[in-house]
Structures are given as C-alpha cells and as structure tokens.
N, C-alpha and C. Protein backbone atom coordinates (compact mmCIF):
# COMPACT_ATOMS: atom_id res chain seq x y z
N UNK A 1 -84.73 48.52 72.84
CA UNK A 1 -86.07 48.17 72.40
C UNK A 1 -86.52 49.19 71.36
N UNK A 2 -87.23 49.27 70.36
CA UNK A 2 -87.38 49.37 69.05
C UNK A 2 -88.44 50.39 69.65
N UNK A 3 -88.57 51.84 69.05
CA UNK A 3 -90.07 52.65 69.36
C UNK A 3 -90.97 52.23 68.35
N UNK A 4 -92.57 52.42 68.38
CA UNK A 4 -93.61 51.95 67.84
C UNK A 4 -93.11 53.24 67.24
N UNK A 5 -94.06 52.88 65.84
CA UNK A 5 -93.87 54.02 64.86
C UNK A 5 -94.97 54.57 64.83
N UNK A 6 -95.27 56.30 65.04
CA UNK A 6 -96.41 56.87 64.76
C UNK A 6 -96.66 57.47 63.63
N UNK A 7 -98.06 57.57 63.15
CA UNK A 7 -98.35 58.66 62.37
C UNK A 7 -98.14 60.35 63.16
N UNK A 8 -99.25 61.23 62.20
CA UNK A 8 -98.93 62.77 62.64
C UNK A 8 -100.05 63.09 63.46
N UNK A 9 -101.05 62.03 63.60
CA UNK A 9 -101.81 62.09 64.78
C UNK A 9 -101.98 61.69 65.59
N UNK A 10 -100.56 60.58 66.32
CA UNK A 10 -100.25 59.84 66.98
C UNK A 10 -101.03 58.46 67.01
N UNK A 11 -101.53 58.26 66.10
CA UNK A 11 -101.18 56.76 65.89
C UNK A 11 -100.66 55.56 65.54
N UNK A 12 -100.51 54.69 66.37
CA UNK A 12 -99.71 53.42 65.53
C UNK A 12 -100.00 52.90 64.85
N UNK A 13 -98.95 52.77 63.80
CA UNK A 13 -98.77 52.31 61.90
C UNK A 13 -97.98 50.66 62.56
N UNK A 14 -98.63 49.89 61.47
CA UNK A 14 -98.39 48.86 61.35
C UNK A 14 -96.63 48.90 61.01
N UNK A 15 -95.68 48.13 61.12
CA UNK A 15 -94.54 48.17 60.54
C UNK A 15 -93.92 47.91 58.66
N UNK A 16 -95.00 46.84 58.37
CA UNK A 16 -95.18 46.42 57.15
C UNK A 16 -96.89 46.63 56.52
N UNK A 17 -96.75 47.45 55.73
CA UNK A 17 -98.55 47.45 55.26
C UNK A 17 -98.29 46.63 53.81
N UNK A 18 -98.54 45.74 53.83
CA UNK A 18 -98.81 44.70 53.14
C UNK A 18 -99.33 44.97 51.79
N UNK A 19 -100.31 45.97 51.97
CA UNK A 19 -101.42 46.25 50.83
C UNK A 19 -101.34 47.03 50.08
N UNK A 20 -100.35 48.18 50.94
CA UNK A 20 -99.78 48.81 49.99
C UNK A 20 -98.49 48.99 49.20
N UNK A 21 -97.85 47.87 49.52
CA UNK A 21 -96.80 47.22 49.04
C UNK A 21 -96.96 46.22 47.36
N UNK A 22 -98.32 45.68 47.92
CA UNK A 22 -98.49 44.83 46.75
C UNK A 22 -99.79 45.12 45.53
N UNK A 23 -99.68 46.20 45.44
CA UNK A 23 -100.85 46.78 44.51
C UNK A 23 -100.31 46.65 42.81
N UNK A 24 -101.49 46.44 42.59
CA UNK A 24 -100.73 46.20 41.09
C UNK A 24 -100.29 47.54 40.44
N UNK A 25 -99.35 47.39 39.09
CA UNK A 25 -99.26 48.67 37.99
C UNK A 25 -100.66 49.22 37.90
N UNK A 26 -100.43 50.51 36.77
CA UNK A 26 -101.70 51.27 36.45
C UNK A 26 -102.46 50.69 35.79
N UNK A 27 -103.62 50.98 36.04
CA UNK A 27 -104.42 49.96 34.68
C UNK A 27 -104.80 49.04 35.35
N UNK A 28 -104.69 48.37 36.35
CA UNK A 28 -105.31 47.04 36.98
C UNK A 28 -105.63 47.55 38.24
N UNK A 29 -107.00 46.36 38.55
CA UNK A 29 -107.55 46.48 39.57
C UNK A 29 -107.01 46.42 41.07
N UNK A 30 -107.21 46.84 41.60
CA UNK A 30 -106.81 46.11 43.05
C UNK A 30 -107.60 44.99 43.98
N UNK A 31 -107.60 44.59 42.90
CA UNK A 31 -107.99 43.22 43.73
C UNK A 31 -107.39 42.12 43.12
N UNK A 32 -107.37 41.09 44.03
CA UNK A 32 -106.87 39.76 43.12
C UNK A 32 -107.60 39.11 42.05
N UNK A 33 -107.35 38.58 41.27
CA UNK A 33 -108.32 37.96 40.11
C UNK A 33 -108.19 36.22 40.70
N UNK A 34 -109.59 35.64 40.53
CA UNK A 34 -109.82 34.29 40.86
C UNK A 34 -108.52 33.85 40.41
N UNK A 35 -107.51 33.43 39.52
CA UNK A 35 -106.70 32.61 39.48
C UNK A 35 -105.52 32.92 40.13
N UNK A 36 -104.88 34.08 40.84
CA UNK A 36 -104.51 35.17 41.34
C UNK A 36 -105.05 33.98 42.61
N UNK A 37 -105.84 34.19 43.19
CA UNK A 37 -107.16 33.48 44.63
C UNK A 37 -106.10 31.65 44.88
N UNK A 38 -106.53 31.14 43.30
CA UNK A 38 -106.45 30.54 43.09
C UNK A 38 -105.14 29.38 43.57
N UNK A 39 -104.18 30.18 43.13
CA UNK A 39 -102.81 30.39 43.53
C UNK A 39 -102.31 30.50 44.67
N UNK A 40 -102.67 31.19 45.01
CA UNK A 40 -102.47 31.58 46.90
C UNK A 40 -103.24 30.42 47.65
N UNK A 41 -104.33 29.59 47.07
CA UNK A 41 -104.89 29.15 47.98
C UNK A 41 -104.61 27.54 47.89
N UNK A 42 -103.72 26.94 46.32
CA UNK A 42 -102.92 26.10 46.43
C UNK A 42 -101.65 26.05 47.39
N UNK A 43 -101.03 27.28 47.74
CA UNK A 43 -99.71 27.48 48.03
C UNK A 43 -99.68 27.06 49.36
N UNK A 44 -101.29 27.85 50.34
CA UNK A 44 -101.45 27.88 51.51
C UNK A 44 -101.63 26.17 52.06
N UNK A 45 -102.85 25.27 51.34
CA UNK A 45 -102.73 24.27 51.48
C UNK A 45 -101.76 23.53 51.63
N UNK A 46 -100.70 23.91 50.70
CA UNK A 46 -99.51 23.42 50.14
C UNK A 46 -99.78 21.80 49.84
N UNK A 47 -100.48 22.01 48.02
CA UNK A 47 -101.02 21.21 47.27
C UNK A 47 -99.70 20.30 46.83
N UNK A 48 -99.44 19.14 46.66
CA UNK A 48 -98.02 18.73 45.86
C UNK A 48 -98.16 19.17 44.73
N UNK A 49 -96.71 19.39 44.30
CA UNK A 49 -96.65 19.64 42.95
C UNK A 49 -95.21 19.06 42.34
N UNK A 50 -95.33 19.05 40.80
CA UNK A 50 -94.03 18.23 40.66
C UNK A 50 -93.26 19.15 40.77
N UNK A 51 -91.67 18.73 41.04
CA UNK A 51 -90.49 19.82 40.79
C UNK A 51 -89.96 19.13 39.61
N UNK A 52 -89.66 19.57 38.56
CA UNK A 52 -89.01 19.60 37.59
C UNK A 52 -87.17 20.14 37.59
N UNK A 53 -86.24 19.29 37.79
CA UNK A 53 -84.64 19.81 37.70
C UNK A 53 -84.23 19.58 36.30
N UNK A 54 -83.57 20.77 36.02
CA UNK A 54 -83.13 20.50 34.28
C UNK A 54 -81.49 20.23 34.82
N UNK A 55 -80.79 19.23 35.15
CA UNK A 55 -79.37 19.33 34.95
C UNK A 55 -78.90 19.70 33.85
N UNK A 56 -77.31 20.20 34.50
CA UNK A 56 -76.64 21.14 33.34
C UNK A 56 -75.45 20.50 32.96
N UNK A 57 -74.91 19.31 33.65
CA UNK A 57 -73.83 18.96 33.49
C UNK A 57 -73.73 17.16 32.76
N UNK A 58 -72.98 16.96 31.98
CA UNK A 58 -72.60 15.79 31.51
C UNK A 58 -73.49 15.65 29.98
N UNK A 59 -74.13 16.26 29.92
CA UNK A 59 -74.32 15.40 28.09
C UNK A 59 -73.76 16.20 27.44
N UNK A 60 -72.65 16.86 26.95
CA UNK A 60 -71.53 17.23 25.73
C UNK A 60 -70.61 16.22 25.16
N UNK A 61 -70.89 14.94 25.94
CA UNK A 61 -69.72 13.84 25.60
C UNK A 61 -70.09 12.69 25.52
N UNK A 62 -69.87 11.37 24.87
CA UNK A 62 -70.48 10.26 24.48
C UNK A 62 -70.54 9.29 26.32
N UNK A 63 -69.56 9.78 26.70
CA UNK A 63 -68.89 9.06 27.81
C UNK A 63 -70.08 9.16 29.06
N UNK A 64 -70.05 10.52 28.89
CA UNK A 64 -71.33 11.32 30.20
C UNK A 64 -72.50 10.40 29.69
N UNK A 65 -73.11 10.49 28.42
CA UNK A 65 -74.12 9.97 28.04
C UNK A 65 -74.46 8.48 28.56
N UNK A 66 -73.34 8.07 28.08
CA UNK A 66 -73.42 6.23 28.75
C UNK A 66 -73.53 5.98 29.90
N UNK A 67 -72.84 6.70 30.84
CA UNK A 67 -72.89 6.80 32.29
C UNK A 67 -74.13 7.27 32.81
N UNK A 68 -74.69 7.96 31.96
CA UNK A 68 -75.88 8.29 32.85
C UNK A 68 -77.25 7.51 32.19
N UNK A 69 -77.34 6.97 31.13
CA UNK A 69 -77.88 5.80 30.78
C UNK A 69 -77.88 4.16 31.67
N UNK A 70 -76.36 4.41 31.95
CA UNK A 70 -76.50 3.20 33.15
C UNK A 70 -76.81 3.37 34.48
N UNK A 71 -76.77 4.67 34.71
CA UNK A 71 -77.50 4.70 36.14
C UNK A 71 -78.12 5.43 36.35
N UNK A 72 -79.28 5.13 35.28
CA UNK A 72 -81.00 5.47 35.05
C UNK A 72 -81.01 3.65 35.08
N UNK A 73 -80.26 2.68 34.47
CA UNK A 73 -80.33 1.35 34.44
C UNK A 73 -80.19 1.32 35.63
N UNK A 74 -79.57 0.70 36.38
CA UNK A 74 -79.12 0.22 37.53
C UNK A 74 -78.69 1.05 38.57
N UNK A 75 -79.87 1.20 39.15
CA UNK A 75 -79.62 2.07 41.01
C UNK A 75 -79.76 0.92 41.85
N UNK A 76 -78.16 1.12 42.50
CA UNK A 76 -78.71 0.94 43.61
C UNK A 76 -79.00 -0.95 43.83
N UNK A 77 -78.32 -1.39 42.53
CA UNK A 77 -78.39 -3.07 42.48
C UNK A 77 -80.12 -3.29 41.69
N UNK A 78 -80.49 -2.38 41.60
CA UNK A 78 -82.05 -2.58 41.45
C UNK A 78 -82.11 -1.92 39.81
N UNK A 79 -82.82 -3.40 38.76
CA UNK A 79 -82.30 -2.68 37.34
C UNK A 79 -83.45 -2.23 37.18
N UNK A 80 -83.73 -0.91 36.47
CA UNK A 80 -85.10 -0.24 35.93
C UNK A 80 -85.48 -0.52 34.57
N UNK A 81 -86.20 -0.37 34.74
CA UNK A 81 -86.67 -0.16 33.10
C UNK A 81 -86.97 1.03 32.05
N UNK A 82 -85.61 0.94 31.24
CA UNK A 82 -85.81 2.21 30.28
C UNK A 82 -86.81 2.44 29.46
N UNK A 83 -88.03 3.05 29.54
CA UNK A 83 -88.76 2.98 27.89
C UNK A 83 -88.39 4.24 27.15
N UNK A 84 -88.51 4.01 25.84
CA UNK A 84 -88.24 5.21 24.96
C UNK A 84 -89.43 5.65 24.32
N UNK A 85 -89.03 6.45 23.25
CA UNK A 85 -90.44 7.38 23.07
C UNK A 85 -91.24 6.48 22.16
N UNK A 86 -90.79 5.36 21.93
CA UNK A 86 -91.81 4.38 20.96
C UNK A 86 -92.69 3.70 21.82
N UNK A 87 -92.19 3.80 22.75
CA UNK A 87 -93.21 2.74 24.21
C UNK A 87 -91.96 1.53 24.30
N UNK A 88 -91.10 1.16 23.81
CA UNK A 88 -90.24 0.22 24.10
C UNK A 88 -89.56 0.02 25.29
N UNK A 89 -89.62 -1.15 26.12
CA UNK A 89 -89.03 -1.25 27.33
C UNK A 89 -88.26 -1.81 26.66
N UNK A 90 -86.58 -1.07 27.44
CA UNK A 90 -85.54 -1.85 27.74
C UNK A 90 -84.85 -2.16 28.69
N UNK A 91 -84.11 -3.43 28.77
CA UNK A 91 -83.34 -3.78 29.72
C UNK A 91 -82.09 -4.19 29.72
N UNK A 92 -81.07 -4.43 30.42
CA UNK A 92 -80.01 -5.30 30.73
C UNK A 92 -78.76 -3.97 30.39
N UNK A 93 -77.77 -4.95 30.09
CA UNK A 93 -76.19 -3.98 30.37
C UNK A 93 -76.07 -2.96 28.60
N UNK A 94 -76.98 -3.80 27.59
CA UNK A 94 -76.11 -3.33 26.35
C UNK A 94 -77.43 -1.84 26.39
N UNK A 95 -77.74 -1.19 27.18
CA UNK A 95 -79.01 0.17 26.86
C UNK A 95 -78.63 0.94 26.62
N UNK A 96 -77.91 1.59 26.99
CA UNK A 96 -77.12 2.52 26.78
C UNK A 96 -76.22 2.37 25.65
N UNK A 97 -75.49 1.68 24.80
CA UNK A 97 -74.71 1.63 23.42
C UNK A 97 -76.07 1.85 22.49
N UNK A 98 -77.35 0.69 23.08
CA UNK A 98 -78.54 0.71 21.77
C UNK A 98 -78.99 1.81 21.90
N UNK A 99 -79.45 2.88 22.80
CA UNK A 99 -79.91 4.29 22.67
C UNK A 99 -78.46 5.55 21.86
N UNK A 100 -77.47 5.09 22.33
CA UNK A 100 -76.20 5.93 21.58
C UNK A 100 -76.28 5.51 20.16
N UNK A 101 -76.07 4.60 19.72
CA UNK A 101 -76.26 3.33 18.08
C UNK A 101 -77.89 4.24 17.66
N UNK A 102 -78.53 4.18 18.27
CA UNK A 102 -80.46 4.44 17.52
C UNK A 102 -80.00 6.17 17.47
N UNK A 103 -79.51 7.12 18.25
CA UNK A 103 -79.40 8.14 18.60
C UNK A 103 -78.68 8.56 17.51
N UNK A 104 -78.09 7.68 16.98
CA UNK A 104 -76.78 8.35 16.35
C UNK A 104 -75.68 9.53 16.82
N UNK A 105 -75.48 9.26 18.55
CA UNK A 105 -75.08 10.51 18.94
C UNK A 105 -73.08 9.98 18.45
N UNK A 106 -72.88 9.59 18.44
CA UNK A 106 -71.63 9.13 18.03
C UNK A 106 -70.86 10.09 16.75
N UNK A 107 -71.91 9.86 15.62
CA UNK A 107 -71.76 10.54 14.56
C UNK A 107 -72.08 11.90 14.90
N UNK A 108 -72.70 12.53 16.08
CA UNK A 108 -73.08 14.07 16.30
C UNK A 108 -71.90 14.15 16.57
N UNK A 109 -71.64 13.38 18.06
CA UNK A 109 -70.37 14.23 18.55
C UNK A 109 -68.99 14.03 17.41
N UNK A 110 -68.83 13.65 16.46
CA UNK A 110 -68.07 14.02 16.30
C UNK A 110 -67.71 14.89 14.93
N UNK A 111 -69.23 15.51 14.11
CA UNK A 111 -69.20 15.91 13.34
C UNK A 111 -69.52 17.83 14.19
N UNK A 112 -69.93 17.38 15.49
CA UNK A 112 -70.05 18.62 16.38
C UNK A 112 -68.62 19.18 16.55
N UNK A 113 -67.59 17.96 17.12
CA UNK A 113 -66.49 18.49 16.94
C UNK A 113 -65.32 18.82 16.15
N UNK A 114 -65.46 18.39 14.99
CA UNK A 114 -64.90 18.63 13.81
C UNK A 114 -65.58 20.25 13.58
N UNK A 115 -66.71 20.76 13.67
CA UNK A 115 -67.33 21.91 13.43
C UNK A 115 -67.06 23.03 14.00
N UNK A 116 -66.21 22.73 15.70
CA UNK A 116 -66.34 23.24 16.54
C UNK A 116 -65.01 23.47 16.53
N UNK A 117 -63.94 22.53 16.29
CA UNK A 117 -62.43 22.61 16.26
C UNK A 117 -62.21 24.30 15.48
N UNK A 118 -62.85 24.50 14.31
CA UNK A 118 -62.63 25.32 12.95
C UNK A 118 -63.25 26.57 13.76
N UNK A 119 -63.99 26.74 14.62
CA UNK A 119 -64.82 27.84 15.20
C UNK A 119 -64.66 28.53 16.67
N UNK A 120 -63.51 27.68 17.05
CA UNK A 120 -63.13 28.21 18.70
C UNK A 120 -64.30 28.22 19.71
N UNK A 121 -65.42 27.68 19.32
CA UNK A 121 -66.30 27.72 20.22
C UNK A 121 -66.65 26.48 21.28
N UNK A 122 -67.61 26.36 22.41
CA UNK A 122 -68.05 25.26 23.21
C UNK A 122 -68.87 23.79 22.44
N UNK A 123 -68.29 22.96 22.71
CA UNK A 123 -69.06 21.76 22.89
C UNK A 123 -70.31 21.82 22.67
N UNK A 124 -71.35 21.45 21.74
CA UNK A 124 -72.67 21.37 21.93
C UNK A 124 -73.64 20.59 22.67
N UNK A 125 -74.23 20.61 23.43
CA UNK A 125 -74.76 18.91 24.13
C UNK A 125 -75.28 17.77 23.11
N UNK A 126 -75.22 16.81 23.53
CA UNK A 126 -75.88 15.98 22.78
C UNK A 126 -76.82 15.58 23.59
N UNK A 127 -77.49 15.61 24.76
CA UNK A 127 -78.55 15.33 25.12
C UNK A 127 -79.24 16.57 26.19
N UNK A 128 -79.77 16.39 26.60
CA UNK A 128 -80.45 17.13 27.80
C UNK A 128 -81.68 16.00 28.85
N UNK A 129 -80.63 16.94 30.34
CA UNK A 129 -81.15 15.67 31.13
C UNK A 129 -82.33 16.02 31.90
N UNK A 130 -83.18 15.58 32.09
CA UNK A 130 -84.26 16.40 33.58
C UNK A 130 -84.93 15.11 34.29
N UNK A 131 -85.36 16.08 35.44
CA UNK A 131 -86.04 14.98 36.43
C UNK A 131 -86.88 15.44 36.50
N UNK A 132 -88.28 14.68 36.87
CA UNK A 132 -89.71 15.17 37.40
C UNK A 132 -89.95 13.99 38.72
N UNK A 133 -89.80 15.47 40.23
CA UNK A 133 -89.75 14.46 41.41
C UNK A 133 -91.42 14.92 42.14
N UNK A 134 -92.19 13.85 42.94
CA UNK A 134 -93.11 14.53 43.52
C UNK A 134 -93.02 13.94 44.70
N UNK A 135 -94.05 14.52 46.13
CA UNK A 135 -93.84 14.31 47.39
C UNK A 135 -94.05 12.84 47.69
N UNK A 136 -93.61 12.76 48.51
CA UNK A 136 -93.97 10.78 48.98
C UNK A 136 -95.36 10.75 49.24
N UNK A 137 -95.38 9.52 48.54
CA UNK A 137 -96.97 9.43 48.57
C UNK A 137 -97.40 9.36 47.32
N UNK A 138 -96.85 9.89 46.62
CA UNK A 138 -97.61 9.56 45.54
C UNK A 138 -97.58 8.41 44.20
N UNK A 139 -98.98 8.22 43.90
CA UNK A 139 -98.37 6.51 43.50
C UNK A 139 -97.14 6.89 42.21
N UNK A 140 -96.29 6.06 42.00
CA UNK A 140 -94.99 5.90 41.02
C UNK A 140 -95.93 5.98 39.41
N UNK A 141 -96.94 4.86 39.53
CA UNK A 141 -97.32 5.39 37.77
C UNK A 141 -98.02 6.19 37.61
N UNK A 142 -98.62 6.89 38.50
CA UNK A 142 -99.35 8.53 38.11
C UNK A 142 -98.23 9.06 37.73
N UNK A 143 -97.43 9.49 38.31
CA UNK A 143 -96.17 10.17 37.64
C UNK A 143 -95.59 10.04 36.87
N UNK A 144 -95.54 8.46 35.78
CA UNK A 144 -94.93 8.29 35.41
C UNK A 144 -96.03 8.39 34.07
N UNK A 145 -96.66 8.32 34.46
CA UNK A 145 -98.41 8.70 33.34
C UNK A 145 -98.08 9.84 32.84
N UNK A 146 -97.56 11.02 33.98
CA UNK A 146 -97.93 12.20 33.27
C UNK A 146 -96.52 12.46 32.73
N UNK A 147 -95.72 12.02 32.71
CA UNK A 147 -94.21 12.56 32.48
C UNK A 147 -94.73 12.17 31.03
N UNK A 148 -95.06 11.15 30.99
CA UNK A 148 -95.03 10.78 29.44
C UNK A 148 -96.09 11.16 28.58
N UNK A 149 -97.14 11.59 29.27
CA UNK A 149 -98.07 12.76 28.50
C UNK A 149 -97.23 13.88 28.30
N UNK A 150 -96.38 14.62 29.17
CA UNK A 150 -95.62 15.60 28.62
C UNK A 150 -94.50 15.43 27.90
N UNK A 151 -94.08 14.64 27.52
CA UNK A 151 -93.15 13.92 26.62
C UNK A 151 -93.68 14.18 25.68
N UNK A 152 -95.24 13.34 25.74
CA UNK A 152 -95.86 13.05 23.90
C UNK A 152 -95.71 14.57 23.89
N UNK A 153 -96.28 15.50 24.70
CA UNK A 153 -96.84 17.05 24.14
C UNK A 153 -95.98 17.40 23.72
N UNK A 154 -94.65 17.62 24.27
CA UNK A 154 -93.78 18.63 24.36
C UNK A 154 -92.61 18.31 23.14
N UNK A 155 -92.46 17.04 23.32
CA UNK A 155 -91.08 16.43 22.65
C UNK A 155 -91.71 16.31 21.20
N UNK A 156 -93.07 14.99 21.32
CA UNK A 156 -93.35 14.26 20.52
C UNK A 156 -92.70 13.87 18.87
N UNK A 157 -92.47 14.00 18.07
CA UNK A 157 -91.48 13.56 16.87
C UNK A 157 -90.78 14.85 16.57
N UNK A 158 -90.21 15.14 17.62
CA UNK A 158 -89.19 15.95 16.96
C UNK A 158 -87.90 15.91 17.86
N UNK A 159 -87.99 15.40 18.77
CA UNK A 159 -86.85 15.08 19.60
C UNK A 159 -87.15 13.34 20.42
N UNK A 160 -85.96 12.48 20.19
CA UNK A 160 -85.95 11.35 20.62
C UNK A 160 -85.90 11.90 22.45
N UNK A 161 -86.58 10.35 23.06
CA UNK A 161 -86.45 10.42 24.42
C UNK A 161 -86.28 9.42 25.39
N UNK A 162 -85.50 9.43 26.17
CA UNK A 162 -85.86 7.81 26.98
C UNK A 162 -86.50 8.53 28.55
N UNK A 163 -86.72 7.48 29.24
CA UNK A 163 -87.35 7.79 30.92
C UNK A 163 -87.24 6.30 31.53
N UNK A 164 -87.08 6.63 32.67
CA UNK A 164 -86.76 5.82 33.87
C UNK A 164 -87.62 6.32 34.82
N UNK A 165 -88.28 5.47 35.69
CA UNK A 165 -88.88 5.50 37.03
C UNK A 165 -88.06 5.09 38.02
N UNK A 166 -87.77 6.01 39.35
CA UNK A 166 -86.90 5.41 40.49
C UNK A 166 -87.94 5.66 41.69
N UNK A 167 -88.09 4.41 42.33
CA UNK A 167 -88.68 4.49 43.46
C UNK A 167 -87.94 3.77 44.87
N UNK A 168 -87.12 3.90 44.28
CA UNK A 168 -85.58 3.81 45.49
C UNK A 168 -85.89 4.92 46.52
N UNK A 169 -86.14 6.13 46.58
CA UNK A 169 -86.10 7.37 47.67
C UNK A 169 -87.71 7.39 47.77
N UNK A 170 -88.02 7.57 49.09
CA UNK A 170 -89.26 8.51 49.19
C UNK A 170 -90.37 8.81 48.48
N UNK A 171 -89.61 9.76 47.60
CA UNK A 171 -90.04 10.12 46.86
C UNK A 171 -89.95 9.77 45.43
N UNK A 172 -91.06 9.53 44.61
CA UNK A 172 -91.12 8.20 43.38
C UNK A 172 -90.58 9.91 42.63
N UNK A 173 -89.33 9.55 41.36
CA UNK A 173 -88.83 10.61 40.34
C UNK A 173 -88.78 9.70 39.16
N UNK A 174 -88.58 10.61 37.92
CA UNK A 174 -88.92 9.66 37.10
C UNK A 174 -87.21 11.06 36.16
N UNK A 175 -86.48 10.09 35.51
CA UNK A 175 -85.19 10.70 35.12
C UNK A 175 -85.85 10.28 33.19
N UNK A 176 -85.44 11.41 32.83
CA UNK A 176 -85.59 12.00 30.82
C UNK A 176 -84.36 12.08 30.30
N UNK A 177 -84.18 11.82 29.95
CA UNK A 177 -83.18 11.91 29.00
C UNK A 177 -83.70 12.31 27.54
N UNK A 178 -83.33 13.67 26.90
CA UNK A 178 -83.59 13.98 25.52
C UNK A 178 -82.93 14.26 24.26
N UNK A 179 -82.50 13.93 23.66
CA UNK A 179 -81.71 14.19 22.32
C UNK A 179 -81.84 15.43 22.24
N UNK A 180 -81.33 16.13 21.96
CA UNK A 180 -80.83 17.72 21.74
C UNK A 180 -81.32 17.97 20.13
N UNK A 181 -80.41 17.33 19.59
CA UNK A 181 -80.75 17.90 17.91
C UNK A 181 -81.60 16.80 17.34
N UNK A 182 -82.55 18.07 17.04
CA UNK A 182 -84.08 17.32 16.96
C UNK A 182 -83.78 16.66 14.86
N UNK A 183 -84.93 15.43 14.82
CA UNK A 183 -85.12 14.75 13.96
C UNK A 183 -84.55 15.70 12.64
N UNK A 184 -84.77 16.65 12.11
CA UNK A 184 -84.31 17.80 11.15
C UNK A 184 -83.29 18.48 11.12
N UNK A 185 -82.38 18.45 12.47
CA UNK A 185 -80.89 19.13 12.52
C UNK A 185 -81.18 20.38 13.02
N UNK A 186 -82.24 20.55 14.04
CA UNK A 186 -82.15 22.16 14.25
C UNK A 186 -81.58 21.37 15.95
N UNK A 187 -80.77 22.43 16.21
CA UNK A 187 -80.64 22.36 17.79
C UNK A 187 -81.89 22.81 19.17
N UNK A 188 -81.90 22.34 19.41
CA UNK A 188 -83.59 22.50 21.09
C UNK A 188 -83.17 24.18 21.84
C-alpha cells in the first residue's frame, strides 16, 4: 500500500496539484481567458463536432482516382450523388472518367511522370481525399451545407472539387475529393 505523501509540517499533499502543473509561460495571467472557459466547457458537455480525416493513400494514380470516384458513387448498392464545385449533380457508371476527362488528371499524371522519371523523385498526387464525419443525429444536409460552405471558402476557384453524402452508417459523412494542382499549376 502506497504512503500518503507529506509536506515538512506533516501535512498531506495532494498527489497531482493540478494548478500548478498548468500555469501559463511568463507574461500571462493565471487565469483562464473566456475562450480558454469556453473550450473546456464545450469539451465537458461534449458538444458534437465534425471530425475531419485527410486520407493519405491512393490519389498518385489515375486507377486509385477512379476507384474511389466509384465508391463515393455506389455504396453499398445505393448510388449517391456526386456534385462538383459548379453545383452539378452527377450520376450513373460514366462519373468518374467525366471528373478524370474535366480534371484533366490523365494529362497530369503523365506529364508528372515524365518529370519525375528525369528527377528520381516520388509520385505527385493528383488529388487529395478527406472526409467530414459528425455524431448520429445529425441531419445529413446540415452537413452537407457546411462542407460546401467550406469548400466555397477554402477551395473556391482555385482548386476543382467533387463531394458525396453517405448516410449508409450512423453517422451521416460527407467524402471530398480535391484536385491537387490548382487552376494555375501551383501544387496545394
């Protein structure tokens, strides 16, 4: 059994002092600042929030690209609907060639790898993938509202984009897909 820990005047000290563990650098107060409050008091509630996953694997290759174009299409027997950053819904089997064809990723990858042969270096992506998932419960086009407000903000004409809504799980996610080399040839 563990002895209580004393001070030098025999009293008992907490094991962890909390407060003085978490004091800020010099120069700042010790106290929390309202958004500081703020924070802690979302966490405690435990407010939903979205999780955002940036996958790392599959867009360096035309092949990955298509594949994951079709199943942003079709989960699960159930076909979705792709829109892109014009507001265009698409559908059916040919979505994925018309986003590769509009993308022009065809001509990337292979002027990427002609570039890349001469330079000993990695593969560049041609797209970048992410998800934005939130807790069950929440309605599918709020989420899908705001994905695409952050689309317009973030992306808006300088990088092409498509999105999918899946409300197959639980939890309603909405899958991005983004062109890498933005409208001007700079890489993201």
């Amino acid at each position: 059994m563990p002895r209580p820990l004393n001070d030098s005047k025999g009293r008992r000290q907490a094991l962890l002092d909390i407060r003085s563990l978490a004091r800020p650098g010099p120069g700042r107060p010790d106290r929390l600042s309202p958004v500081d409050i703020d924070r802690i008091a979302w966490t405690v509630r435990r407010t939903p929030e979205v999780m955002v996953k940036v996958l790392s694997r599959g867009g360096q290759d035309l092949k990955a690209v298509r594949g994951h174009l079709d199943y942003l299409r079709d989960r699960d027997g159930e076909e979705a609907v792709i829109e892109t950053d014009d507001g265009e819904r698409l559908t059916g089997r040919g979505v994925a060639n018309e986003v590769v064809e509009d993308w022009n990723l065809d001509l990337q990858e292979h002027r990427d790898r002609w570039d890349i042969e001469g330079r000993g270096r990695r593969s560049t992506k041609l797209v970048h993938k992410l998800v934005f998932s939130m807790p069950p419960g929440t309605p599918p086009q709020k989420i899908m509202a705001a994905v695409k407000n952050f689309a317009r903000e973030e992306f808006g004409a300088k990088h092409r984009y498509v999105m999918a809504l899946h409300t197959d799980e639980p939890h309603p996610h909405v899958h991005m897909v983004v062109k890498a080399r933005a409208s001007y040839c700079l890489l993201w």
